[in-house]
Protein backbone atom coordinates (compact mmCIF):
# COMPACT_ATOMS: atom_id res chain seq x y z
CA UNK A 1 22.38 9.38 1.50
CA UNK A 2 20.15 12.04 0.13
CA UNK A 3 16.59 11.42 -1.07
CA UNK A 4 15.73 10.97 -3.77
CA UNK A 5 12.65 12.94 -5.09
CA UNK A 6 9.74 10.18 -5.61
CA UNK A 7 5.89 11.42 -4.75
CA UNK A 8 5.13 10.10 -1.51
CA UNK A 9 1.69 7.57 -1.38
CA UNK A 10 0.23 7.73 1.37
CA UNK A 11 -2.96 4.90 1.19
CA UNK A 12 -5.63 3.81 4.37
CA UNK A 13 -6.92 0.36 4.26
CA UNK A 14 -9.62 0.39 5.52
CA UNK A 15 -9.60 -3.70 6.39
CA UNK A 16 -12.41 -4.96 7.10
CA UNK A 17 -14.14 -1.46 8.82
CA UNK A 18 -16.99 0.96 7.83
CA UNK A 19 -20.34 -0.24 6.12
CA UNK A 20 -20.88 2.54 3.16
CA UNK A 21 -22.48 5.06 5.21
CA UNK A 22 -19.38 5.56 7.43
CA UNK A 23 -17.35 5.23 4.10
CA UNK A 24 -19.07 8.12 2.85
CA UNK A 25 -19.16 10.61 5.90
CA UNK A 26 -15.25 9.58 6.57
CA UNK A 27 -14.13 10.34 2.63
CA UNK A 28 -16.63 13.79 2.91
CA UNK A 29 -14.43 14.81 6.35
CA UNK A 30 -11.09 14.00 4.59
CA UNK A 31 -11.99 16.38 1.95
CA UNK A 32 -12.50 19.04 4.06
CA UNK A 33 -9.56 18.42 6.10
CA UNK A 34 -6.85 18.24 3.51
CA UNK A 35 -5.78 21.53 1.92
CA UNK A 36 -4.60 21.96 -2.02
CA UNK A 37 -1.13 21.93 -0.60
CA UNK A 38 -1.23 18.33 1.12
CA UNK A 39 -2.45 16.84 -2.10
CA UNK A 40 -0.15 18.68 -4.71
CA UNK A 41 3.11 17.47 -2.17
CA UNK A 42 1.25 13.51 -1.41
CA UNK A 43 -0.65 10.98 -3.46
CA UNK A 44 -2.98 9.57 -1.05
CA UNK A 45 -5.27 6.62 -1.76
CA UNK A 46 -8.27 4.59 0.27
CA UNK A 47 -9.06 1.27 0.46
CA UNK A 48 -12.49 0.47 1.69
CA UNK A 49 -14.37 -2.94 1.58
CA UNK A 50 -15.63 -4.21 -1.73
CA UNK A 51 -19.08 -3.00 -0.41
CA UNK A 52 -18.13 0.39 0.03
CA UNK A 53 -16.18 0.94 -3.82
CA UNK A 54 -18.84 2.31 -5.85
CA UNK A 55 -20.36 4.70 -2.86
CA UNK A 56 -16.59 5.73 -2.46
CA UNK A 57 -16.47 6.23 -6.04
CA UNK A 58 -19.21 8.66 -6.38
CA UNK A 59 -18.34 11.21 -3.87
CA UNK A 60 -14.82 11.58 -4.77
CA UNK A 61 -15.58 12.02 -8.72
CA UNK A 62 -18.61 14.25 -7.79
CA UNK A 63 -16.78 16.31 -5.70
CA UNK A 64 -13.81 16.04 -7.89
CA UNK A 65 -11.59 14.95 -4.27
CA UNK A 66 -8.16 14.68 -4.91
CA UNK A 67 -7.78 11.21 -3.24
CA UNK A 68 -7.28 7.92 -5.03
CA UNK A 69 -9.33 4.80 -5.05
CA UNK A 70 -8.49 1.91 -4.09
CA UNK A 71 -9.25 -2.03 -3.21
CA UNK A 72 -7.53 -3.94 -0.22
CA UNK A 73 -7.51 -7.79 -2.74
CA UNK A 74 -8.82 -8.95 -5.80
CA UNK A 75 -8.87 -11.99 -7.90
CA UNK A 76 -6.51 -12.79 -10.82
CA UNK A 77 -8.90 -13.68 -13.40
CA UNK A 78 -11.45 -11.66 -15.03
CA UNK A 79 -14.35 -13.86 -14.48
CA UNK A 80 -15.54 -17.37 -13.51
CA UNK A 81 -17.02 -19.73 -11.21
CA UNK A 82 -15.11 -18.38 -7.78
CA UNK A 83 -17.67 -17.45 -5.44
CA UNK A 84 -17.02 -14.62 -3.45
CA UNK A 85 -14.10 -13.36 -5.12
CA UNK A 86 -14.13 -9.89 -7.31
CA UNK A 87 -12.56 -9.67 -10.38
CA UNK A 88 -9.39 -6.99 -11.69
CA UNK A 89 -12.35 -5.89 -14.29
CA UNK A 90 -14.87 -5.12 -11.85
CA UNK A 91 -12.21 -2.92 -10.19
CA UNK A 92 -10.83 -1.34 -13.15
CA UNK A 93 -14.78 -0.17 -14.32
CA UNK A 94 -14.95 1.59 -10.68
CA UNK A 95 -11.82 3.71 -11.97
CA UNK A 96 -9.40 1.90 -9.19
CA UNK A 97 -6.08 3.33 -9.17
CA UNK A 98 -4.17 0.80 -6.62
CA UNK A 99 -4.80 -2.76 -5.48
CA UNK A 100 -3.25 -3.50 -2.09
CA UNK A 101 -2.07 -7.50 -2.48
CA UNK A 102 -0.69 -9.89 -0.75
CA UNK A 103 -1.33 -8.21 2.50
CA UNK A 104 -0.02 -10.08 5.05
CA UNK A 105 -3.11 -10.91 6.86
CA UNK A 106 -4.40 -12.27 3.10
CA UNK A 107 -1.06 -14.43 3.67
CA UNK A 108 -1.41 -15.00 6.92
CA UNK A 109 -4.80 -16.65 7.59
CA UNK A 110 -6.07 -17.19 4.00
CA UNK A 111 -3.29 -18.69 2.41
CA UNK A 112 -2.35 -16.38 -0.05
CA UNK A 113 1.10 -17.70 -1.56
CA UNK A 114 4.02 -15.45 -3.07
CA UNK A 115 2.81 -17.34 -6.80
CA UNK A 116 -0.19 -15.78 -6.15
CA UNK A 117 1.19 -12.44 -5.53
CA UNK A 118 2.45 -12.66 -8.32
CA UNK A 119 -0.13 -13.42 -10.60
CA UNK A 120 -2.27 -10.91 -8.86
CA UNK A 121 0.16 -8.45 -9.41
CA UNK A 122 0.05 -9.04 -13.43
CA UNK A 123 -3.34 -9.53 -13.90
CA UNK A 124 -3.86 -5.95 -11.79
CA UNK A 125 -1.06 -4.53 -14.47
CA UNK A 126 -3.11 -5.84 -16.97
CA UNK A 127 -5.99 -3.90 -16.75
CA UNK A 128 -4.28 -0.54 -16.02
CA UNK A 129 -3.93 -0.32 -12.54
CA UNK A 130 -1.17 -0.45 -9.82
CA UNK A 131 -0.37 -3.27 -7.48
CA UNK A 132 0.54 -2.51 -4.08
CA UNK A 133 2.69 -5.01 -3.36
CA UNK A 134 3.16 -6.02 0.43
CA UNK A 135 6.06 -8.01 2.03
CA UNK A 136 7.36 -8.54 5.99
CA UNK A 137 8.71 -11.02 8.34
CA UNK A 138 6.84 -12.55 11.73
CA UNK A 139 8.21 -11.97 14.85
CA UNK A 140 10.00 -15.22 14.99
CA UNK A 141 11.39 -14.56 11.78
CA UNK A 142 12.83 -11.02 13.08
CA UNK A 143 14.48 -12.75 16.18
CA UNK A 144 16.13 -15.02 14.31
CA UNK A 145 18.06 -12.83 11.83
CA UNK A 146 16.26 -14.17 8.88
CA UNK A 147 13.97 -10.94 7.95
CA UNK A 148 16.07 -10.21 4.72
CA UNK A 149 15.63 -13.65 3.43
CA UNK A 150 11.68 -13.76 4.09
CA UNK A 151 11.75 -10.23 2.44
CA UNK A 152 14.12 -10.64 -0.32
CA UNK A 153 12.07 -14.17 -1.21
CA UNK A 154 8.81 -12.67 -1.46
CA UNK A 155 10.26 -9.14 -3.72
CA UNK A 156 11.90 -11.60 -5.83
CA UNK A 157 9.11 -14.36 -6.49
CA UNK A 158 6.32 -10.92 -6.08
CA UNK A 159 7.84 -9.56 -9.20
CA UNK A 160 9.44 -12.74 -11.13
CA UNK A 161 8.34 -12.06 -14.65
CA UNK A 162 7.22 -7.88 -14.85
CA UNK A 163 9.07 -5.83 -17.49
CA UNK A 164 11.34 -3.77 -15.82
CA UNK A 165 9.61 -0.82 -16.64
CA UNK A 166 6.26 -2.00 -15.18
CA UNK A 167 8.09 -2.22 -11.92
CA UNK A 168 9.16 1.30 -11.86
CA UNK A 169 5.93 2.15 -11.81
CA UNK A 170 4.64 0.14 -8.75
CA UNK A 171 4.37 0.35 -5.19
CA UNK A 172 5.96 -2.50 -2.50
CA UNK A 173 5.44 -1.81 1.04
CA UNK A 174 6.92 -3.18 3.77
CA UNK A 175 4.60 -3.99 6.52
CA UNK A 176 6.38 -6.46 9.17
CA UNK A 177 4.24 -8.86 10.55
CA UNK A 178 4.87 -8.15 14.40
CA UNK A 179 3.78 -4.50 14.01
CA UNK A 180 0.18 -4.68 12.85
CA UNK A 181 -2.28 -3.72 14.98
CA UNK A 182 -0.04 -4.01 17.77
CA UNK A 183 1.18 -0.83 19.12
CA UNK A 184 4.75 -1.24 18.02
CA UNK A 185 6.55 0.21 15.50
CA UNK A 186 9.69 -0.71 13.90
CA UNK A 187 12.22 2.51 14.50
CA UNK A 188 12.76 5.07 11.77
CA UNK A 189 16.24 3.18 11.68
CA UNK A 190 15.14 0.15 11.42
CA UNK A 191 12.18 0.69 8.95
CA UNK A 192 14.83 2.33 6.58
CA UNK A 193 17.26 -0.47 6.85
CA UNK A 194 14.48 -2.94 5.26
CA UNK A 195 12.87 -0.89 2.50
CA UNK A 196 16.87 -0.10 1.39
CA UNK A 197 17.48 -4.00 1.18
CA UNK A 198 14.11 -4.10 -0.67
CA UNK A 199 15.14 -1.47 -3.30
CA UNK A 200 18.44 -3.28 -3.07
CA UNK A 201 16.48 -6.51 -4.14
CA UNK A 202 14.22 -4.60 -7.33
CA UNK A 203 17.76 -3.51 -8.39
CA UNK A 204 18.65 -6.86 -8.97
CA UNK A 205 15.71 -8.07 -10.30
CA UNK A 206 14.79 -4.96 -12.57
CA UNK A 207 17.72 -2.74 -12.41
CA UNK A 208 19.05 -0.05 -11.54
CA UNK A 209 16.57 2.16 -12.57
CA UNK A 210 13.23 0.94 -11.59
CA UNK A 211 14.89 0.69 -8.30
CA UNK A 212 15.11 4.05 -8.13
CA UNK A 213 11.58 4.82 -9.46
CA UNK A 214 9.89 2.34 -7.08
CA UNK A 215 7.64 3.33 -4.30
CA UNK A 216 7.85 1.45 -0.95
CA UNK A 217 5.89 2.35 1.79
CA UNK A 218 6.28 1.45 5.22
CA UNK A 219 3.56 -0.03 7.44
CA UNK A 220 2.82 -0.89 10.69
CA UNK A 221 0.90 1.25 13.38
CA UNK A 222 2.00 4.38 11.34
CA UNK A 223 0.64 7.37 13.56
CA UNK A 224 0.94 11.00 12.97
CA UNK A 225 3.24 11.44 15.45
CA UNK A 226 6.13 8.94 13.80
CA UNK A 227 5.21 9.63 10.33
CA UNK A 228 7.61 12.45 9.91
CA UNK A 229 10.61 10.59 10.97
CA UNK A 230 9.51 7.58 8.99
CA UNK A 231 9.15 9.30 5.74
CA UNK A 232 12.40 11.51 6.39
CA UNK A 233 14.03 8.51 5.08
CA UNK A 234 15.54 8.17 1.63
CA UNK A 235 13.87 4.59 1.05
CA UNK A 236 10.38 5.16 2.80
CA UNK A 237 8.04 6.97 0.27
CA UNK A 238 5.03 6.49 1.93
CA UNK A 239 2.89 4.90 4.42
CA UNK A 240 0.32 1.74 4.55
CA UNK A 241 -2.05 2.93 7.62
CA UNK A 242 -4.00 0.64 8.95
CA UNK A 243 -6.18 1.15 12.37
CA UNK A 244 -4.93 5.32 11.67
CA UNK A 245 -6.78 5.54 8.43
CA UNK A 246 -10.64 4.81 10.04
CA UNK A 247 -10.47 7.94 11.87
CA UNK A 248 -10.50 11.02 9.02
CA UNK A 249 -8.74 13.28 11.64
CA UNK A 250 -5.74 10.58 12.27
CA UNK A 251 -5.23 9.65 8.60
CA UNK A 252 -5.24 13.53 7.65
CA UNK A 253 -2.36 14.18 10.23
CA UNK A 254 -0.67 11.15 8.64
CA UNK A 255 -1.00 12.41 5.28
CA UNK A 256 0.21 16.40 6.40
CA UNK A 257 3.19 14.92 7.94
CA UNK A 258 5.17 17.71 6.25
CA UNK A 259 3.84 20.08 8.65
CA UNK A 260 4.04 17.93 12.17
């Protein structure tokens, strides 16, 4: 199956690393590492802590650095009594271009439910940015054959009630649960397997064509040294680094993967 031609987005989050100093000094090096060429060929975004937006912000508009902002979670309302908690509008004034959600360590140890998802997901649509919509299975789940139905279930309630063409136009990434921040990767083969049953699953929620427009990323100890097999496949357009993205120097290799 050949690929089909879809921008690759390559995004770092950041989790929950770098005060805004180290933000700064780490978006300053990725300038200077990554050519014209890497950023004509990839859309690459960051995704630093709330804390670190606005200083983010600055250098990449003053130095006009072809990288995308983004945020790792928001809220889904645009302002109330929920302490701690940042709203879409605040985001969307810092000129935010992606909003990672439902991450699964958002799921995992704060509760974050696929209803949630979802009404993140709109209320990021709503004011004119792009949801990065995450998905994966635990290890237990894996081992007992049930990955496509964890998967499939949280696609399907994820994007329950989008217009077909807003799908097109956003990004799901597969991250499974038993390779984050743990050294192992799920194979090229295996990666590709999953993100085809999730384009398989927009298809039949949105149709045929926002499946094909649809941008899923794989993630999941994404190095520099596996990135070029994992993006040689039709249904991985991209990558959700983790632990690689702190380190300028990693995340750049990542993002040149053309050239490994």
């Amino acid at each position: 199956m050949a690929k089909v031609t879809r921008t690759p987005l390559i995004s770092g989050n950041w989790k929950m690393h770098h005060n805004h100093f180290e933000a700064i000094s780490t978006i300053q090096k990725l300038a200077y590492l990554l050519h014209k060429e890497d950023t004509d060929a990839v859309d690459v975004s960051v995704h630093p802590p709330f804390t670190d937006l606005r200083s983010v912000q600055t250098v990449l508009e003053a130095d006009d650095v072809p990288i995308a902002l983004g945020a790792q979670h928001c809220h889904w309302e645009e302002k109330g009594a929920f302490t701690g908690e940042v709203s879409p509008a605040f985001l969307a004034k810092l000129n935010v271009s992606y909003v990672i959600v439902g991450h699964s360590e958002r799921r995992e140890l704060f509760g974050e439910t696929d209803e949630m998802v979802n009404t993140k997901a709109k209320a990021i649509l709503k004011w004119g940015m792009t949801p990065i919509v995450c998905c994966g299975e635990t290890l237990e789940e894996r081992e007992a054959g049930s990955t496509e139905d964890k998967v499939g279930g949280q696609i399907r309630a994820g994007l329950a009630g989008i217009a077909a063409e807003q799908v097109a136009g956003l990004v799901l990434a597969y991250e499974p649960i038993w390779a984050i921040g743990t050294g192992r990767t799920a194979s090229a083969e295996d990666a590709q397997a999953v993100c085809a049953y999730v384009r398989s699953v927009v298809a039949e929620v949105a149709g045929a064509d926002a499946a094909a427009s649809v941008r899923i990323q794989y993630g999941g100890s994404v190095k520099a040294a596996n990135a070029p097999e994992l993006m040689a496949q039709p249904d991985i357009d991209g990558a959700l680094v983790g632990g690689a993205a702190l380190v300028a120097e990693d995340f750049a290799g990542i993002v040149q993967f053309r050239s490994a």
